[in-house]
Protein backbone atom coordinates (compact mmCIF):
# COMPACT_ATOMS: atom_id res chain seq x y z
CA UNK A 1 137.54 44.31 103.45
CA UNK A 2 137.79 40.76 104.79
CA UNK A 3 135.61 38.63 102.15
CA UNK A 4 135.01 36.12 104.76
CA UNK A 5 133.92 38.10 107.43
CA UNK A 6 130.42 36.97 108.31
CA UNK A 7 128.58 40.17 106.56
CA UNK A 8 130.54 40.38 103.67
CA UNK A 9 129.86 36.74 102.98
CA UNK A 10 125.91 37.37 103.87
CA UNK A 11 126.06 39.94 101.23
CA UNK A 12 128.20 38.12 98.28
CA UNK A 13 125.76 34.85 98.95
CA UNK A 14 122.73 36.56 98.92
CA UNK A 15 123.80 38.50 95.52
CA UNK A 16 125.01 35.45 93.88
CA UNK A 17 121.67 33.26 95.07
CA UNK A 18 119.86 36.14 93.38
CA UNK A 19 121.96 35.94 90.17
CA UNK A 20 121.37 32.22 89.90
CA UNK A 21 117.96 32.29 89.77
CA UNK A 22 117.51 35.16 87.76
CA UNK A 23 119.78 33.69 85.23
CA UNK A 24 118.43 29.93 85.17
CA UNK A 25 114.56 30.77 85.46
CA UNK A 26 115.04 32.61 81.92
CA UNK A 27 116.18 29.38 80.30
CA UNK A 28 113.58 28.28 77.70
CA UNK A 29 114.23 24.55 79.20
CA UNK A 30 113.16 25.61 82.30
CA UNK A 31 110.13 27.07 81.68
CA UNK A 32 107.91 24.64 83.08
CA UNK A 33 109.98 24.92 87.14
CA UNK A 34 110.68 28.48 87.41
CA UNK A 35 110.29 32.00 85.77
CA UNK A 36 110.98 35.50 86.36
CA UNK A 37 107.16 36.94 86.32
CA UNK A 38 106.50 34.91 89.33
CA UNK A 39 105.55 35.42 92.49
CA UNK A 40 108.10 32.97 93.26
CA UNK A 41 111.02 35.11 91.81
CA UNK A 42 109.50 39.21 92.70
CA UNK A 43 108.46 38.00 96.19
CA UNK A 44 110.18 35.00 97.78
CA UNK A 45 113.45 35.48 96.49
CA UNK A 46 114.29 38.62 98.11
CA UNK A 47 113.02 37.27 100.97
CA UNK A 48 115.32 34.70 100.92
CA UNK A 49 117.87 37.31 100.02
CA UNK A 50 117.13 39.24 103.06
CA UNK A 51 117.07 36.54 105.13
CA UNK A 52 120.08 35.52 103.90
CA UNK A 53 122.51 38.79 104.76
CA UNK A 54 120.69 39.01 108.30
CA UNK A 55 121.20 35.26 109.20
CA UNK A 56 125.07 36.33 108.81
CA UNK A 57 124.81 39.35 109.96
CA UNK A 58 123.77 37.88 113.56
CA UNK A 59 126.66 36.09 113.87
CA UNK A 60 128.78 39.06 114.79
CA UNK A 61 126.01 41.32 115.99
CA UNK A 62 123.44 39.40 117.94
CA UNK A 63 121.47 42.08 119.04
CA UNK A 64 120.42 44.01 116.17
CA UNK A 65 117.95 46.61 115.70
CA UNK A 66 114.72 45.64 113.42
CA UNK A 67 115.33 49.67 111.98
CA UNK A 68 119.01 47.71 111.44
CA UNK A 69 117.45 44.26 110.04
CA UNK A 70 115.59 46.20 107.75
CA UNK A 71 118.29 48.04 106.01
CA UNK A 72 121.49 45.93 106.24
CA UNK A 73 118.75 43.35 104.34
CA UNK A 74 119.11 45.99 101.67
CA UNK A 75 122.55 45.70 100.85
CA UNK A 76 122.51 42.58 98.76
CA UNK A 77 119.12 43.77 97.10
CA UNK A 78 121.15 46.64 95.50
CA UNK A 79 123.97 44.86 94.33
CA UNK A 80 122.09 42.37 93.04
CA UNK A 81 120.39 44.87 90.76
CA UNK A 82 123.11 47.13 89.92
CA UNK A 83 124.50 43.15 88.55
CA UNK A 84 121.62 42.99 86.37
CA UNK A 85 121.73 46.90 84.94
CA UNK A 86 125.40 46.39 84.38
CA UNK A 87 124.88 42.76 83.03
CA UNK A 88 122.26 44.27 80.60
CA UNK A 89 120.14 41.24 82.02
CA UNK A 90 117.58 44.09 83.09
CA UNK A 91 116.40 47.93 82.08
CA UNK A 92 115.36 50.47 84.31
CA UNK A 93 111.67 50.18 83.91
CA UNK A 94 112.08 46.57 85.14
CA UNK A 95 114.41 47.86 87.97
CA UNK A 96 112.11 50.79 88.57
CA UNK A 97 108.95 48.46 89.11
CA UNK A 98 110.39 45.31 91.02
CA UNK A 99 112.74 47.48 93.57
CA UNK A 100 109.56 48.22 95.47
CA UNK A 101 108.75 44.65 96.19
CA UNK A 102 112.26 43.83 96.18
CA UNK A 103 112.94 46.18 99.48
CA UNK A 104 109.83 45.34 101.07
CA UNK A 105 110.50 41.55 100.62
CA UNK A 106 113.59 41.54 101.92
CA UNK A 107 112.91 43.65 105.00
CA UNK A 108 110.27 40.68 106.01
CA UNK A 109 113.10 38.06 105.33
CA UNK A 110 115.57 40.34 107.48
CA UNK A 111 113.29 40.69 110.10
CA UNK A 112 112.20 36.99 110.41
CA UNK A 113 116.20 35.65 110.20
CA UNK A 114 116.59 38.39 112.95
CA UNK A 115 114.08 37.17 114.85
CA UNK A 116 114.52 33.64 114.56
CA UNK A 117 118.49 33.85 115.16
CA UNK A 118 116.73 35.61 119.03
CA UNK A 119 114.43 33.44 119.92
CA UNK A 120 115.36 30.20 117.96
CA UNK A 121 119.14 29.57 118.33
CA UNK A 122 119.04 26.08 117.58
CA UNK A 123 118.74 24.38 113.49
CA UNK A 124 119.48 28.08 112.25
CA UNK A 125 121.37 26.60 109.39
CA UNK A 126 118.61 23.97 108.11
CA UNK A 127 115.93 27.27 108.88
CA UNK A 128 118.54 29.29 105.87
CA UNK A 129 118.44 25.93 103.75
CA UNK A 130 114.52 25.60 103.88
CA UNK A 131 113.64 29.66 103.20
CA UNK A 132 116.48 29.44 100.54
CA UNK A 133 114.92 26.44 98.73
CA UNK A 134 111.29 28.02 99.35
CA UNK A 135 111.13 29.90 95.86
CA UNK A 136 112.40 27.06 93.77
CA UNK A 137 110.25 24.39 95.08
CA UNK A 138 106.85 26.61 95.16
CA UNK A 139 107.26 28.20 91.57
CA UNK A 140 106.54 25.17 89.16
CA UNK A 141 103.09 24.75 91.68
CA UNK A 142 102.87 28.40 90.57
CA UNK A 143 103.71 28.35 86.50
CA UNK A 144 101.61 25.22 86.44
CA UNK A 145 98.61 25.62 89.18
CA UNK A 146 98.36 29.47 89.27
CA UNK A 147 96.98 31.44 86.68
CA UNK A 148 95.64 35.01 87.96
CA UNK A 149 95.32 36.92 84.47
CA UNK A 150 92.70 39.64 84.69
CA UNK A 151 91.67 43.23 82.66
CA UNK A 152 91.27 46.21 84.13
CA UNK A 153 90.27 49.84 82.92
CA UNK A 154 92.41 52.69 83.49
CA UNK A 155 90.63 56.02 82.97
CA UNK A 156 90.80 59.58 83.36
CA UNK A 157 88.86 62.83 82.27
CA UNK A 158 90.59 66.54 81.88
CA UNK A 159 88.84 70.11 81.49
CA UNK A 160 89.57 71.82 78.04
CA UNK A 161 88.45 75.66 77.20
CA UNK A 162 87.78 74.76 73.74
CA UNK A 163 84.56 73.38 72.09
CA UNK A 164 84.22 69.53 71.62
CA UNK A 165 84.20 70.11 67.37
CA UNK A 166 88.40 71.76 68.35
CA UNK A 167 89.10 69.17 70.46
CA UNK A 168 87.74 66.24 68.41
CA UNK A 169 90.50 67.61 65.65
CA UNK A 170 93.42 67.18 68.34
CA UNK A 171 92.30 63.61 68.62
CA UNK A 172 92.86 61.65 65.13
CA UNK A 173 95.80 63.39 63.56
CA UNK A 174 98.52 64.50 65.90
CA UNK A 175 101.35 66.28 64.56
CA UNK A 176 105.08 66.19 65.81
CA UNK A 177 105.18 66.27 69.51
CA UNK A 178 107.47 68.75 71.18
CA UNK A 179 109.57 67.12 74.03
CA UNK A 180 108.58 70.20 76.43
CA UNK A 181 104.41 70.04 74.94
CA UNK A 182 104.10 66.53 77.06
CA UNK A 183 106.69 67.97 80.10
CA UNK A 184 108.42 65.55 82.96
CA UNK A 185 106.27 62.02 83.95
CA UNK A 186 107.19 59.17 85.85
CA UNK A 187 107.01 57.09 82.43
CA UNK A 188 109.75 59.33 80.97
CA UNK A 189 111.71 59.20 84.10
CA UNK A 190 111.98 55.34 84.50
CA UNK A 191 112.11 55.20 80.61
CA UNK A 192 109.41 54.37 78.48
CA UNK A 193 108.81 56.15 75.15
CA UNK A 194 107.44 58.93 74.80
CA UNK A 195 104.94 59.30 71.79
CA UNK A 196 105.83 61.37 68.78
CA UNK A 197 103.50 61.40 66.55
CA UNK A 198 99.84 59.61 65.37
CA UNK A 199 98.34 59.84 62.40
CA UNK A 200 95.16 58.26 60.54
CA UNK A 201 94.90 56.20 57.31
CA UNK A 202 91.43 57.71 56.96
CA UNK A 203 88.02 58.64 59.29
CA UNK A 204 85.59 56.23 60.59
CA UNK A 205 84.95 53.16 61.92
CA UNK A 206 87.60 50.38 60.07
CA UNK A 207 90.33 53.36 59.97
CA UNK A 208 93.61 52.86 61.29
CA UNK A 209 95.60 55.46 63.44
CA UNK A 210 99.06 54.48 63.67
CA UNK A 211 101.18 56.11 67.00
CA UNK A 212 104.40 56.44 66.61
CA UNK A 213 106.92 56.42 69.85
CA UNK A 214 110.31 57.54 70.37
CA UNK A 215 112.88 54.77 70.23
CA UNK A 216 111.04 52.96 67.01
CA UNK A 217 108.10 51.92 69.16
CA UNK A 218 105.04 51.99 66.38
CA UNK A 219 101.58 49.97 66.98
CA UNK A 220 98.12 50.72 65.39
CA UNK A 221 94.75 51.57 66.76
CA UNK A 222 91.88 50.05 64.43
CA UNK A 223 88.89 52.11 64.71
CA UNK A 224 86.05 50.44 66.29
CA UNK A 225 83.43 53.30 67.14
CA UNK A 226 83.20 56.90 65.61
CA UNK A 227 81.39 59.69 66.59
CA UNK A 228 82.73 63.06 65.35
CA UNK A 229 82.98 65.74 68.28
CA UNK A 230 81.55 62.97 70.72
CA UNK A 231 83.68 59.67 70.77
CA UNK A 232 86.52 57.43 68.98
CA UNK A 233 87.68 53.99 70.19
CA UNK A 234 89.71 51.49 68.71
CA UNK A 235 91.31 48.49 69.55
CA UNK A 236 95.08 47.79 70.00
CA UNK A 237 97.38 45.81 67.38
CA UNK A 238 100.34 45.37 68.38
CA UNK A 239 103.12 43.10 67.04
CA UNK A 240 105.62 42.81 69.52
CA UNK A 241 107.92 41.58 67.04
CA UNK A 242 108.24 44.89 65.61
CA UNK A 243 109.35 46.96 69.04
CA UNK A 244 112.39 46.91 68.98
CA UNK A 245 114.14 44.51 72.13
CA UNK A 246 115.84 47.97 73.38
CA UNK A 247 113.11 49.87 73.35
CA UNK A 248 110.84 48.45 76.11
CA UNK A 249 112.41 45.77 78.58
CA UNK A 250 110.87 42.87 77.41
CA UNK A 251 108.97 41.71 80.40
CA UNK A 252 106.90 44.51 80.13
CA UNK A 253 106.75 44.72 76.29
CA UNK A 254 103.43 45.76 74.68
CA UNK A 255 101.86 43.13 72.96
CA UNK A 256 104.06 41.05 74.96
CA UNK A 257 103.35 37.53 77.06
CA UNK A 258 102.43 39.44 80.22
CA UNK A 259 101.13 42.78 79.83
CA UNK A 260 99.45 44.58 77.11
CA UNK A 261 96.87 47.30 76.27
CA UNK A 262 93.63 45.91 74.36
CA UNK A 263 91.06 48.79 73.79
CA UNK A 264 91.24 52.82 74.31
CA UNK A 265 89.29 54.98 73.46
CA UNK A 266 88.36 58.97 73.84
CA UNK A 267 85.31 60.28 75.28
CA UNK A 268 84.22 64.45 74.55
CA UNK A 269 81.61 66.06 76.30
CA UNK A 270 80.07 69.33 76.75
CA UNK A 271 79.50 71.54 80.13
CA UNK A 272 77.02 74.81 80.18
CA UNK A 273 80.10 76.60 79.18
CA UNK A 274 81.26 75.48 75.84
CA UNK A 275 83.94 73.86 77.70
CA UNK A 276 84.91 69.88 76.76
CA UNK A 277 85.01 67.55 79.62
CA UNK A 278 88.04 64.81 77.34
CA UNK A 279 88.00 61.45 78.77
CA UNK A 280 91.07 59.10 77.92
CA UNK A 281 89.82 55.23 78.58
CA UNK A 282 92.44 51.88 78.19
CA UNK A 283 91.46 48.50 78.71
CA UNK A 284 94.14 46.78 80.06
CA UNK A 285 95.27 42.31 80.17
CA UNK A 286 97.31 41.61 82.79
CA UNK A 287 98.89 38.22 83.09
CA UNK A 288 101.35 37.82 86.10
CA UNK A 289 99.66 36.58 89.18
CA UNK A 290 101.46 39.85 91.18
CA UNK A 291 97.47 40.70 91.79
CA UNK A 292 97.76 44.40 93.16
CA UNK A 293 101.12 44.73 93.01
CA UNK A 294 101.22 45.08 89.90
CA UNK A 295 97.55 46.38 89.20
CA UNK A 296 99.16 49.23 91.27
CA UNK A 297 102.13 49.29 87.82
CA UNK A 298 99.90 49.45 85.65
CA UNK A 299 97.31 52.16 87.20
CA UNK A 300 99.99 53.77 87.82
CA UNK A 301 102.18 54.01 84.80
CA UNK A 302 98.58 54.08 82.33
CA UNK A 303 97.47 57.33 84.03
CA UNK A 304 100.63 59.09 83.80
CA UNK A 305 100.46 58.52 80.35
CA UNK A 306 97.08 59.61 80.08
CA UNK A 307 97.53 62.69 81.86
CA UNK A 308 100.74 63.10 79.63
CA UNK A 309 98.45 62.88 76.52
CA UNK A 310 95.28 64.62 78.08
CA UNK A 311 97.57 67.04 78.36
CA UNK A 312 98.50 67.60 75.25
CA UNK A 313 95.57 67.87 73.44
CA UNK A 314 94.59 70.66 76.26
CA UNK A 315 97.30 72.81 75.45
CA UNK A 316 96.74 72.17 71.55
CA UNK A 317 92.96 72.65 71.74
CA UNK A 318 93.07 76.28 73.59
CA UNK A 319 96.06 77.29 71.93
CA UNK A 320 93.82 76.91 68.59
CA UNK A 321 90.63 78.56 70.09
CA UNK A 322 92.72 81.54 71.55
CA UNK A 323 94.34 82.52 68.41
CA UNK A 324 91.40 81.95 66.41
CA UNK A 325 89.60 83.94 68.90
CA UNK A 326 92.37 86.61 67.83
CA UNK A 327 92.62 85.93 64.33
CA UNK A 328 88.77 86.63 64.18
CA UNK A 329 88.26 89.17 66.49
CA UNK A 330 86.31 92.20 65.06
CA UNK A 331 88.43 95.54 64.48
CA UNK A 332 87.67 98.52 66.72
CA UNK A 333 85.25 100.39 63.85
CA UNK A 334 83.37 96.92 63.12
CA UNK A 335 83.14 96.70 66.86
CA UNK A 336 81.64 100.27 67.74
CA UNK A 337 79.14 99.63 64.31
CA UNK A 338 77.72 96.41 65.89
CA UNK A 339 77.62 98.31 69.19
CA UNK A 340 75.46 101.03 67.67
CA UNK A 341 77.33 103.92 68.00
């Protein structure tokens, strides 16, 4: 490996122009010109990183491929993130969410330096200064000028074979959770908490169910509305000071600066059946001005956990109805009696 071979140097500059701005937008002094919830930092810079390893990449293969742009473009991507797992700068459910946009990103810059080193062989050089100083001169117009914070609901209904009065007694207290009861998810896989347990300081409205996750996650849910066998919500509070900094990565902390739930709530209904139609509802803030990038996240990650949970109480509910269903069922000669023989 020749470190100053044109592709190897592609690579170890785009890694290291990646590093630099991950490591200076997190300064506290530098709030105000740069940050790492930023357009500016989840789109542009991998862009630039792209464009980066391609623009070096052309000078020993002129001729390349856009299937090849696209995925030599990826090379410094991954490094670049493996530096910030190893670095402990990042966790995986930051990795998991920005590699996405990340790969995408840097395909477009690959593609463009690809392009531009064929059609445009002239001022290549001040073309790799001006996309490289793109993301730093855009993102204080951004921190200061752009503010795209919205809510959003996240909802999602399952079918129970129980009646509404078994289900509603899932809901409030729920007892030690089983790692196999809520099975494999995409939230346990890129590693958020999985819930343990929730219990309540009493019924009714005012009450306070407290939800306890696995890694010393715990946040309450203040009881707003309550309707036995028909409907509980409540609304989210959360002190992110409590969660612990391992637990969640902390640009996607609960409670945090950028992303948090603020209402939930559970919704029972009854078919012709006497089956439960259970409806699992989360208001949602969002604060980064990724628009449906991220709206995409957080639909995304809320209704895995919902299922997840929905789940749960399924299982629970018919599990309860079956064996009381076999607990009460009449014996053969109190069956044949009622029968009339």
């Amino acid at each position: 490996m020749n470190p100053k071979h044109p592709k190897y140097i592609g690579i170890i500059l785009g890694v290291l122009y990646g590093l630099s701005l991950r490591l200076l937008w997190e300064l506290e002094a530098l709030r105000d010109i740069g940050g790492l919830v930023t357009v500016s930092f989840m789109f542009f810079v991998p862009f630039a990183i792209g464009f980066i390893r391609i623009h070096f990449e052309c000078k020993v293969t002129a001729d390349l491929s856009v299937g090849k742009m696209i995925t030599i473009s990826w090379q410094p991507i991954f490094f670049f993130l493996l530096a910030t797992v190893v670095t402990l700068l990042e966790g995986s459910i930051c990795i998991a969410m920005a590699l996405p946009a990340f790969m995408f990103f840097s395909s477009l810059g690959g593609v463009a330096a690809g392009y531009l080193n064929r059609y445009i062989a002239s001022r290549r050089n001040t073309t790799l200064m001006s996309v490289a100083l793109f993301p730093i001169l855009i993102a204080p117009i951004e921190i200061n000028y752009l503010e795209l914070s919205k809510t959003y609901t996240v909802e999602n209904t399952i079918t129970i074979s129980a009646p509404p009065n078994v289900v509603w007694n899932q809901l409030g207290q729920v007892t030690d959770i089983e790692p196999e009861e809520l099975g494999v998810s995409l939230t346990s896989l890129i590693g958020v908490p999985r819930p343990i347990r929730a219990s309540m300081s009493a019924g009714g409205i005012g009450a306070v169910r407290t939800s306890e996750w696995e890694k010393g996650v715990l946040f309450r849910e203040v009881i707003t509305s309550w309707e036995p066998g028909k409907k509980m919500t409540y609304s989210f509070d959360i002190d992110p000071e409590v969660i612990p900094d391992h637990a969640l990565d902390k640009h996607v902390k609960l409670g945090g600066e950028y992303f948090s739930p603020l209402e939930g709530g559970y919704y029972l209904s009854e078919d012709g059946s006497g089956n439960t139609f259970l409806t699992l509802k989360t208001r949602l803030i969002d604060n980064t001005n990724f628009g449906v990038y991220s709206r995409i996240w957080g639909e995304l990650i809320f209704r895995d956990f919902h299922n997840s949970l929905l789940k749960l109480m399924k299982s629970r509910a018919e599990k309860f109805t079956h064996n009381k269903s076999i607990n009460y069922a009449p014996s053969a000669p109190d069956a044949l009696t009622r029968a009339g023989y």
